[in-house]
PDB file of N, CA and C in Angstrom:
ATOM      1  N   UNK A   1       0.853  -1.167   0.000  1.00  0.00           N
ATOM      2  CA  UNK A   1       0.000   0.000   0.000  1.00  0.00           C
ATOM      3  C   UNK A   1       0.904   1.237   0.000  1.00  0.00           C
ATOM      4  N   UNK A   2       0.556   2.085  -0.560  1.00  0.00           N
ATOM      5  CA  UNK A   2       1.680   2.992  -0.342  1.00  0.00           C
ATOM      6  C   UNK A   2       1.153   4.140   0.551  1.00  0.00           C
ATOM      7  N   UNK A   3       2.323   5.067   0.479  1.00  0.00           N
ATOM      8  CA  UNK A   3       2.410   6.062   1.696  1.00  0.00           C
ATOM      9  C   UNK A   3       0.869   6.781   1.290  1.00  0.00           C
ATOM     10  N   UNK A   4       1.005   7.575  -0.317  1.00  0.00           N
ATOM     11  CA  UNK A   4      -0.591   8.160  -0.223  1.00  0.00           C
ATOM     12  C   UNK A   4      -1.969   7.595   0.289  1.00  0.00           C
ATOM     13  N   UNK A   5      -1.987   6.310  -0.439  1.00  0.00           N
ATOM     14  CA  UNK A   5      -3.311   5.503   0.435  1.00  0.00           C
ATOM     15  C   UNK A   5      -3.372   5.650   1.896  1.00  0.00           C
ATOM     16  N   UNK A   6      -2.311   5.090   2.926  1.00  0.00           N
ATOM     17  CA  UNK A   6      -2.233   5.583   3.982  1.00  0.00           C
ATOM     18  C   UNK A   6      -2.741   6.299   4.533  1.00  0.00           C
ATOM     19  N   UNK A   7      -1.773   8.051   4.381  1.00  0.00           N
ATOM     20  CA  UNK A   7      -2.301   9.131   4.677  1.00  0.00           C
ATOM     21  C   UNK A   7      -4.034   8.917   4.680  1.00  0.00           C
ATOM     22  N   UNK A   8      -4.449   8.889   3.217  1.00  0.00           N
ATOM     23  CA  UNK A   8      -5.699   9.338   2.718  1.00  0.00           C
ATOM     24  C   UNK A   8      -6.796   8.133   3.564  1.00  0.00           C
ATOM     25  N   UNK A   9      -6.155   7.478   3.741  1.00  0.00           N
ATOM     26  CA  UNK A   9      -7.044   6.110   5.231  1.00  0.00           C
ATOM     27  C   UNK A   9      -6.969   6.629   6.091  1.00  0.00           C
ATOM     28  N   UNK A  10      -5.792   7.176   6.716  1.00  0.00           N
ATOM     29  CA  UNK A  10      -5.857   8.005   8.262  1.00  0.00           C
ATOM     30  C   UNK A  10      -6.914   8.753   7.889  1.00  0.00           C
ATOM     31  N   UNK A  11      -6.358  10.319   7.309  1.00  0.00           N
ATOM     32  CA  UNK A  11      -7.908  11.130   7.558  1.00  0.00           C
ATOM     33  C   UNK A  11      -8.960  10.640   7.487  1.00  0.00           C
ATOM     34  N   UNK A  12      -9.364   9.772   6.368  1.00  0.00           N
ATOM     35  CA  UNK A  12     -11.096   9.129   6.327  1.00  0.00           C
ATOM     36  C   UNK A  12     -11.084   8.985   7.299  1.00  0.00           C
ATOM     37  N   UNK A  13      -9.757   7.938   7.796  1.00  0.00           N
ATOM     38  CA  UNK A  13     -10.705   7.456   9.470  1.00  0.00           C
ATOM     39  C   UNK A  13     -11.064   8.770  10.684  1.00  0.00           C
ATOM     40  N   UNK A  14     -10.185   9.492  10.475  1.00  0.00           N
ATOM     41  CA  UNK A  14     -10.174  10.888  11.348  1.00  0.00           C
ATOM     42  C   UNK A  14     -11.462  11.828  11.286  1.00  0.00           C
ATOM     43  N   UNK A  15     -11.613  12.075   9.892  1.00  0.00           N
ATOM     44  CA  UNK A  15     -13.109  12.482   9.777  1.00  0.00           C
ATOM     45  C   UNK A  15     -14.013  11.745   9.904  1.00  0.00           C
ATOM     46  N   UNK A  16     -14.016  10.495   9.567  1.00  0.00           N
ATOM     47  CA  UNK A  16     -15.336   9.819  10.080  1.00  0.00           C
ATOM     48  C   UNK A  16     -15.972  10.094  11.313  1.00  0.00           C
ATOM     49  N   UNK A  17     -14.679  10.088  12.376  1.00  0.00           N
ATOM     50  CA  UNK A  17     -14.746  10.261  13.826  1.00  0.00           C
ATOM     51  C   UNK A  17     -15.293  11.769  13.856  1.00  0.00           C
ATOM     52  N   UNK A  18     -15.340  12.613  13.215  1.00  0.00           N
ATOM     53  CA  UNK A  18     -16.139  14.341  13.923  1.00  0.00           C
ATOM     54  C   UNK A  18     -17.605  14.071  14.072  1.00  0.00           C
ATOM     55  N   UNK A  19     -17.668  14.646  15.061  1.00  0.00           N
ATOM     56  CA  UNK A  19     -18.887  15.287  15.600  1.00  0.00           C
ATOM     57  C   UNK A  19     -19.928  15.706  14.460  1.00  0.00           C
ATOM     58  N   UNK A  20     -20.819  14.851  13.905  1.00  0.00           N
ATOM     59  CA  UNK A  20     -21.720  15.376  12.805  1.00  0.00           C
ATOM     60  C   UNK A  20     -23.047  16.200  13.590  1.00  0.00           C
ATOM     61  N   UNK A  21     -23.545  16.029  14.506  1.00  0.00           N
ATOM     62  CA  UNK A  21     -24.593  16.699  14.704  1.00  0.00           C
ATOM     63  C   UNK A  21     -24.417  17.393  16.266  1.00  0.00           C
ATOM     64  N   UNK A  22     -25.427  18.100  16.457  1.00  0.00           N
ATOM     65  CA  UNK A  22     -24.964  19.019  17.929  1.00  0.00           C
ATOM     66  C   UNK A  22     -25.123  18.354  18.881  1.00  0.00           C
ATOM     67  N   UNK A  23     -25.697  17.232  19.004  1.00  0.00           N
ATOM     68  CA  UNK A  23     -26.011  16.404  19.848  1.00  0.00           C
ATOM     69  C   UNK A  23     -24.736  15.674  20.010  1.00  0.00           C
ATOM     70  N   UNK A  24     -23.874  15.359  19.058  1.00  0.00           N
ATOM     71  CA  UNK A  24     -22.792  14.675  19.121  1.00  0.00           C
ATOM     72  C   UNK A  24     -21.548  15.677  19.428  1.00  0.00           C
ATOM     73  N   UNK A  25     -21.770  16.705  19.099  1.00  0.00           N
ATOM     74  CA  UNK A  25     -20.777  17.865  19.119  1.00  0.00           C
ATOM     75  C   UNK A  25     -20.695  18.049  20.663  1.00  0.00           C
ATOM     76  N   UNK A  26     -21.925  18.418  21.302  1.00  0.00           N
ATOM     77  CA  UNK A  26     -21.763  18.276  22.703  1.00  0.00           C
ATOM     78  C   UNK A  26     -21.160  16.807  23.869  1.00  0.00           C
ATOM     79  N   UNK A  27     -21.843  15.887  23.382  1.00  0.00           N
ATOM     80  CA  UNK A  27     -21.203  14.856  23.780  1.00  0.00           C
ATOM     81  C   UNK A  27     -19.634  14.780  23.486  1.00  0.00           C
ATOM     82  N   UNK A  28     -18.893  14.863  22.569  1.00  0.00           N
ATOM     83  CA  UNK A  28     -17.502  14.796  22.203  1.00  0.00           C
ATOM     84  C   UNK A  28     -17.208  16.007  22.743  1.00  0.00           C
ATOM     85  N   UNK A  29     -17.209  17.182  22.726  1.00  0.00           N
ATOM     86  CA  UNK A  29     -16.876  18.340  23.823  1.00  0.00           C
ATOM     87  C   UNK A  29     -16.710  18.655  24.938  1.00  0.00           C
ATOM     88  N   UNK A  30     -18.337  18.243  25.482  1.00  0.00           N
ATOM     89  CA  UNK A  30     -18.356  18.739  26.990  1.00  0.00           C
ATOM     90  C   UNK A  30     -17.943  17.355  27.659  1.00  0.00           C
ATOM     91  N   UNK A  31     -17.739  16.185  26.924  1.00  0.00           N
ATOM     92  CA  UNK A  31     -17.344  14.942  28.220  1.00  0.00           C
ATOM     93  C   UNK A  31     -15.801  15.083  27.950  1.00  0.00           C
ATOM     94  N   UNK A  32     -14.986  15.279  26.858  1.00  0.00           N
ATOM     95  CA  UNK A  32     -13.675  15.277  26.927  1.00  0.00           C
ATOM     96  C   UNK A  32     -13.170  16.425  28.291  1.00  0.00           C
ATOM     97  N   UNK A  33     -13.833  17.363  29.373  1.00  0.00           N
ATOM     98  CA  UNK A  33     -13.637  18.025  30.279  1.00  0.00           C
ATOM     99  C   UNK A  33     -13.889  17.311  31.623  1.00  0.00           C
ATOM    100  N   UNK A  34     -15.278  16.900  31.514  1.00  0.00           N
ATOM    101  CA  UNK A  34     -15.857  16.221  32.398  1.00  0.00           C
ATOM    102  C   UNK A  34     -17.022  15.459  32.309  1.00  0.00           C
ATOM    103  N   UNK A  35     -17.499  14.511  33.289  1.00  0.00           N
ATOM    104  CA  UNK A  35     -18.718  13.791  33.139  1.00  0.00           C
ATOM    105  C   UNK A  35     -19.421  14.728  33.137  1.00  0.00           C
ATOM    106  N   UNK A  36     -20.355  13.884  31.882  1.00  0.00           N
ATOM    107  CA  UNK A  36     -21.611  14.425  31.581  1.00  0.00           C
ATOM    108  C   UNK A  36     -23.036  14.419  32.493  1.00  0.00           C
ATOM    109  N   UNK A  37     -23.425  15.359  32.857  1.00  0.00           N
ATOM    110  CA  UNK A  37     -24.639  15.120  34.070  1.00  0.00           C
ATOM    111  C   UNK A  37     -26.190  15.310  33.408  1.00  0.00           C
ATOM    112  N   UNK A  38     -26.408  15.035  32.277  1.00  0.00           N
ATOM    113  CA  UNK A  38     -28.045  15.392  31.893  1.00  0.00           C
ATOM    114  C   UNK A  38     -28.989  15.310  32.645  1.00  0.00           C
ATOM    115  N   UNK A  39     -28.876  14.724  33.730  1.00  0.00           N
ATOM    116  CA  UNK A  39     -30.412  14.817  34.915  1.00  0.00           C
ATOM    117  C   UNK A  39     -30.079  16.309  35.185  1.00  0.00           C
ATOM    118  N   UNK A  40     -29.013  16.325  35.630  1.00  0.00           N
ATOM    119  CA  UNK A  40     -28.763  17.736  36.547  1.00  0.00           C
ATOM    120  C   UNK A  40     -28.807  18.795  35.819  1.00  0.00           C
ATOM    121  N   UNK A  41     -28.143  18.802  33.854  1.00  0.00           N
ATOM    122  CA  UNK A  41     -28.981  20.377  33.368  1.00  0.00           C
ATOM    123  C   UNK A  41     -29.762  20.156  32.997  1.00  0.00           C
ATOM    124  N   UNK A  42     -30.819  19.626  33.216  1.00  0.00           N
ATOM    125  CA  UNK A  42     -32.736  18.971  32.937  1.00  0.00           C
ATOM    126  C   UNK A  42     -32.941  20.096  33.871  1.00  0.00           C
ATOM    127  N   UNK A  43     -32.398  20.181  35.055  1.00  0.00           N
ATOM    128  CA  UNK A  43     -32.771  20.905  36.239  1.00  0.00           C
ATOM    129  C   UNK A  43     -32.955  22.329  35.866  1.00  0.00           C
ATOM    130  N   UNK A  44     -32.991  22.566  34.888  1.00  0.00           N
ATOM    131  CA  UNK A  44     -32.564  24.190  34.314  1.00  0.00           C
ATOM    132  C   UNK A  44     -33.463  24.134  33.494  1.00  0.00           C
ATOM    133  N   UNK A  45     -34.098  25.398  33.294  1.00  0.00           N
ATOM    134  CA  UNK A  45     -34.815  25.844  32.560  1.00  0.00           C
ATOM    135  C   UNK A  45     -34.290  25.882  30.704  1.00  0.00           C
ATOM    136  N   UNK A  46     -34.819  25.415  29.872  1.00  0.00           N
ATOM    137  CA  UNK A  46     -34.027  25.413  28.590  1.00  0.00           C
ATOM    138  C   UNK A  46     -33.845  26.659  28.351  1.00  0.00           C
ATOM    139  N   UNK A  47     -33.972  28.092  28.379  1.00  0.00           N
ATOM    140  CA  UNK A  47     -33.787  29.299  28.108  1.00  0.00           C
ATOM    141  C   UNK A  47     -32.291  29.598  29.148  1.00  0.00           C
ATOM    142  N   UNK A  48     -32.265  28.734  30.120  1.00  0.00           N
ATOM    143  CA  UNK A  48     -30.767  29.082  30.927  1.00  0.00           C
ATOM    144  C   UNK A  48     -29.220  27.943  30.646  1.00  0.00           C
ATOM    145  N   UNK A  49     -29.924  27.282  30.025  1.00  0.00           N
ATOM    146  CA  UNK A  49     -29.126  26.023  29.796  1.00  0.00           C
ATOM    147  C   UNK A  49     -27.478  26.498  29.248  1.00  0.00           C
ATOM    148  N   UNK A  50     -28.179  27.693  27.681  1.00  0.00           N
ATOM    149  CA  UNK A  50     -27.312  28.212  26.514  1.00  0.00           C
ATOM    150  C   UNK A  50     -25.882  28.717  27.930  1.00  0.00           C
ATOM    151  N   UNK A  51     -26.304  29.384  28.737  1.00  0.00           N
ATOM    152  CA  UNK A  51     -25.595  30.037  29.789  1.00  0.00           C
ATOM    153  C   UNK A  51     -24.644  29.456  30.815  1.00  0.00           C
ATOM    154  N   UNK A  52     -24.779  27.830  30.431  1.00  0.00           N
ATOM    155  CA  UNK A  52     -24.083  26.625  30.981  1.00  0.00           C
ATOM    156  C   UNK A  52     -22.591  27.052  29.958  1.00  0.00           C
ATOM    157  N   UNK A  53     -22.940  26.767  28.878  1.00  0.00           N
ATOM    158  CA  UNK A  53     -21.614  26.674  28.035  1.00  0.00           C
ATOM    159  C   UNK A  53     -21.135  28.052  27.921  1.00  0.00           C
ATOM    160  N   UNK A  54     -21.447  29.384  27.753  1.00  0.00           N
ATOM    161  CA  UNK A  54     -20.880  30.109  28.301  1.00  0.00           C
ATOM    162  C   UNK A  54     -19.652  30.415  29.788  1.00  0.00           C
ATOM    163  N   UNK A  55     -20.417  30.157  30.577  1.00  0.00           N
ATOM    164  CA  UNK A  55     -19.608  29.993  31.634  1.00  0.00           C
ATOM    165  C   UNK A  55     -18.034  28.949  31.666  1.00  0.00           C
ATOM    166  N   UNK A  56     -18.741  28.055  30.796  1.00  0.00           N
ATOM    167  CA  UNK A  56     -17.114  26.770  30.866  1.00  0.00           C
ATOM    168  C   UNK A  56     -16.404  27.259  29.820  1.00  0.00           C
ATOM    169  N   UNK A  57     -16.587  27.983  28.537  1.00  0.00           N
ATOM    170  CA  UNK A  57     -15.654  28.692  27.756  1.00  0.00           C
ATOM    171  C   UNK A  57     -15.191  29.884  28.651  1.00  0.00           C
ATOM    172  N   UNK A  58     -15.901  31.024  29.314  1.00  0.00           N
ATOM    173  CA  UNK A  58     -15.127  32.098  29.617  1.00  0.00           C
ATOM    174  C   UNK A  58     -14.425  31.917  31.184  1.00  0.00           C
ATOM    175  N   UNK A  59     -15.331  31.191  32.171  1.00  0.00           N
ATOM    176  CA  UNK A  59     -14.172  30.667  33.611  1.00  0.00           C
ATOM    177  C   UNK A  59     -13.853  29.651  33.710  1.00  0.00           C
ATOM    178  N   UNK A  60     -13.911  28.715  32.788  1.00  0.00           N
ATOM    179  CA  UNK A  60     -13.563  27.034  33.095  1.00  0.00           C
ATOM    180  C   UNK A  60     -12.474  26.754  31.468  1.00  0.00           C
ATOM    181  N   UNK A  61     -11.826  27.875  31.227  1.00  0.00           N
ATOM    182  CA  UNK A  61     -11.119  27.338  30.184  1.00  0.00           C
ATOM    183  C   UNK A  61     -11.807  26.124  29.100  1.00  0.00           C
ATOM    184  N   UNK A  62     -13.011  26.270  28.593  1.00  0.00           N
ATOM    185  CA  UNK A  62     -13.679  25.091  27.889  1.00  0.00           C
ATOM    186  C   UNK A  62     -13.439  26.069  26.251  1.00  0.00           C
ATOM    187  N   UNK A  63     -12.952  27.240  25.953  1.00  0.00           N
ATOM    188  CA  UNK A  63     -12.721  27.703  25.009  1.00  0.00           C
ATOM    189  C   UNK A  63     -11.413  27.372  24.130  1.00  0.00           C
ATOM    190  N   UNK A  64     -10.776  26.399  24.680  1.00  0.00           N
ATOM    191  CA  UNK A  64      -9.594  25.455  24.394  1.00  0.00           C
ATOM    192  C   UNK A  64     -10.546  24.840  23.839  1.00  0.00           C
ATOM    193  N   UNK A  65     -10.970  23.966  23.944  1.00  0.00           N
ATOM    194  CA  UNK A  65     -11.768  22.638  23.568  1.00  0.00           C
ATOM    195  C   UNK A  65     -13.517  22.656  22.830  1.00  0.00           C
ATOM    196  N   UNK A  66     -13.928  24.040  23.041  1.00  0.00           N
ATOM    197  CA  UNK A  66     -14.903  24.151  22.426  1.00  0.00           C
ATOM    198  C   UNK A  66     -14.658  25.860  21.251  1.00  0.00           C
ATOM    199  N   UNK A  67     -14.974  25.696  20.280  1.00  0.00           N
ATOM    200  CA  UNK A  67     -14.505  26.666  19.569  1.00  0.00           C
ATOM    201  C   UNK A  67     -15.989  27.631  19.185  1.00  0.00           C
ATOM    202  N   UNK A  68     -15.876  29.230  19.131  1.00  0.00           N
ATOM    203  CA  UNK A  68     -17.266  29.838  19.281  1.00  0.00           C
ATOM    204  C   UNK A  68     -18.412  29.297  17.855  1.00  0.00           C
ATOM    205  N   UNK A  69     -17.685  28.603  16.908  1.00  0.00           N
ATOM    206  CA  UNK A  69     -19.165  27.986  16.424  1.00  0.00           C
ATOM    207  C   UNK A  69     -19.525  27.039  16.995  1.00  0.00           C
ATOM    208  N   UNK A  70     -18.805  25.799  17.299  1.00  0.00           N
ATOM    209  CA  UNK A  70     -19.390  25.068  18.249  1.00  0.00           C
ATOM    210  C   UNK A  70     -20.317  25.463  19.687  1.00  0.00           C
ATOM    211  N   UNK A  71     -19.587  26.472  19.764  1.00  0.00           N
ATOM    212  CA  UNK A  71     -20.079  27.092  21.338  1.00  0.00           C
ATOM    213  C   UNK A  71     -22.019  27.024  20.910  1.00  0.00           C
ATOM    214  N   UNK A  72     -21.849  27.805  19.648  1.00  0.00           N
ATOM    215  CA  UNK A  72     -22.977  28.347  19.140  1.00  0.00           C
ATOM    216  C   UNK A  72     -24.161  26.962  18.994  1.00  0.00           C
ATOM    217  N   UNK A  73     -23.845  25.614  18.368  1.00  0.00           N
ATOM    218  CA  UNK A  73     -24.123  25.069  17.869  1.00  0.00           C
ATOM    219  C   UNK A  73     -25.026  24.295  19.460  1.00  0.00           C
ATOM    220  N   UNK A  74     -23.686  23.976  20.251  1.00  0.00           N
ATOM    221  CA  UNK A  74     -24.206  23.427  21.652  1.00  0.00           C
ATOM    222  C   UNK A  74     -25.162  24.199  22.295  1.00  0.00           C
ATOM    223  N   UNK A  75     -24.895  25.692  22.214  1.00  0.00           N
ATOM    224  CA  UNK A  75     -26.023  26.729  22.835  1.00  0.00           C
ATOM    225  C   UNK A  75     -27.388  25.993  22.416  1.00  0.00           C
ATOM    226  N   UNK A  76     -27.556  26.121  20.965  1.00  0.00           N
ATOM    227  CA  UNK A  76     -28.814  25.816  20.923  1.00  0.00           C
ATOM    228  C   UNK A  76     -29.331  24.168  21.116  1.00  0.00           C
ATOM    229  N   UNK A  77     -28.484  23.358  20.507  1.00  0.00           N
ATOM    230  CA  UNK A  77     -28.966  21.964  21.229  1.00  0.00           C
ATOM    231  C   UNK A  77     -29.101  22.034  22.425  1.00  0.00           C
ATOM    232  N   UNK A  78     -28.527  22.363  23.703  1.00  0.00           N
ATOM    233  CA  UNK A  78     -29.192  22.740  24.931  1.00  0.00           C
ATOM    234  C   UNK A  78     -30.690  23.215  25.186  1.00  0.00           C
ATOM    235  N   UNK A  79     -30.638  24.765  24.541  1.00  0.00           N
ATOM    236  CA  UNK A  79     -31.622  25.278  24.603  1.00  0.00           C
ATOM    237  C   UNK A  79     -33.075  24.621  23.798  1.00  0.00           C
ATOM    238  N   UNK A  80     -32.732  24.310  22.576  1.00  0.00           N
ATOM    239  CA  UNK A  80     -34.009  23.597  22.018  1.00  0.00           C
ATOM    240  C   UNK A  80     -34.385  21.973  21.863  1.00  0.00           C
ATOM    241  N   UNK A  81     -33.113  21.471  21.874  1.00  0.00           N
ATOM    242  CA  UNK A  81     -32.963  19.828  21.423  1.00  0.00           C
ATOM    243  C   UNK A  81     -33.141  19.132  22.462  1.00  0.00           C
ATOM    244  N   UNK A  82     -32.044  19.795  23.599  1.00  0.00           N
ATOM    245  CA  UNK A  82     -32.068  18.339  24.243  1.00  0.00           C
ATOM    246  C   UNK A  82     -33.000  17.617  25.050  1.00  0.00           C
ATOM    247  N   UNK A  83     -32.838  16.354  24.677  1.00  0.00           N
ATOM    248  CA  UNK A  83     -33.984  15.485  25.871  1.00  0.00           C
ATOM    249  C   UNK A  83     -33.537  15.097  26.857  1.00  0.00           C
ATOM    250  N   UNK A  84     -34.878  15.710  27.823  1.00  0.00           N
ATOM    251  CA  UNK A  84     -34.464  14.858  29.214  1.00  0.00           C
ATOM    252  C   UNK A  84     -35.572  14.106  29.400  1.00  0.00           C
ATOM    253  N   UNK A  85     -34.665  12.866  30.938  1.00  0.00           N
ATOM    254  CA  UNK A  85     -35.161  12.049  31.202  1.00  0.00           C
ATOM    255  C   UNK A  85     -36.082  12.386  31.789  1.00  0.00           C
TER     256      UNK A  85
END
């Protein structure tokens, strides 16, 4: 096989692995920091939720690891998508 195939197998496999939807974007984001607690932001009103990920980008250093479209993307899966138990 040669070196180009290679390469061009790594990335496929690399992109396969991204985050396609916000639901997944958050999951691959906010757990690479910490466990994920969905009972506990259920506890929140969906209009305060967006204000979760704010806070871990600007005092919890989560702006390393979450970038402001993503930020954007998770805002609203919070606010409109997500299901709770």
């Amino acid at each position: 096989m040669s070196l180009l195939a290679i390469l061009l197998l790594g990335v496929f496999a690399w992109w396969s692995m991204l985050p396609r939807t916000p639901r997944e974007l958050f999951l691959a984001r906010c757990s690479s920091c910490h466990e994920l607690r969905i009972a506990r932001l259920c506890e929140f009103e969906p209009a305060l939720r967006p204000t979760i990920v704010d806070v871990m980008r600007h005092e919890h250093g989560a702006d390393q690891v979450i970038s402001v479209d993503e930020a954007l993307a998770i805002r609203d899966y919070l606010k409109e998508a997500l299901i709770c138990p």
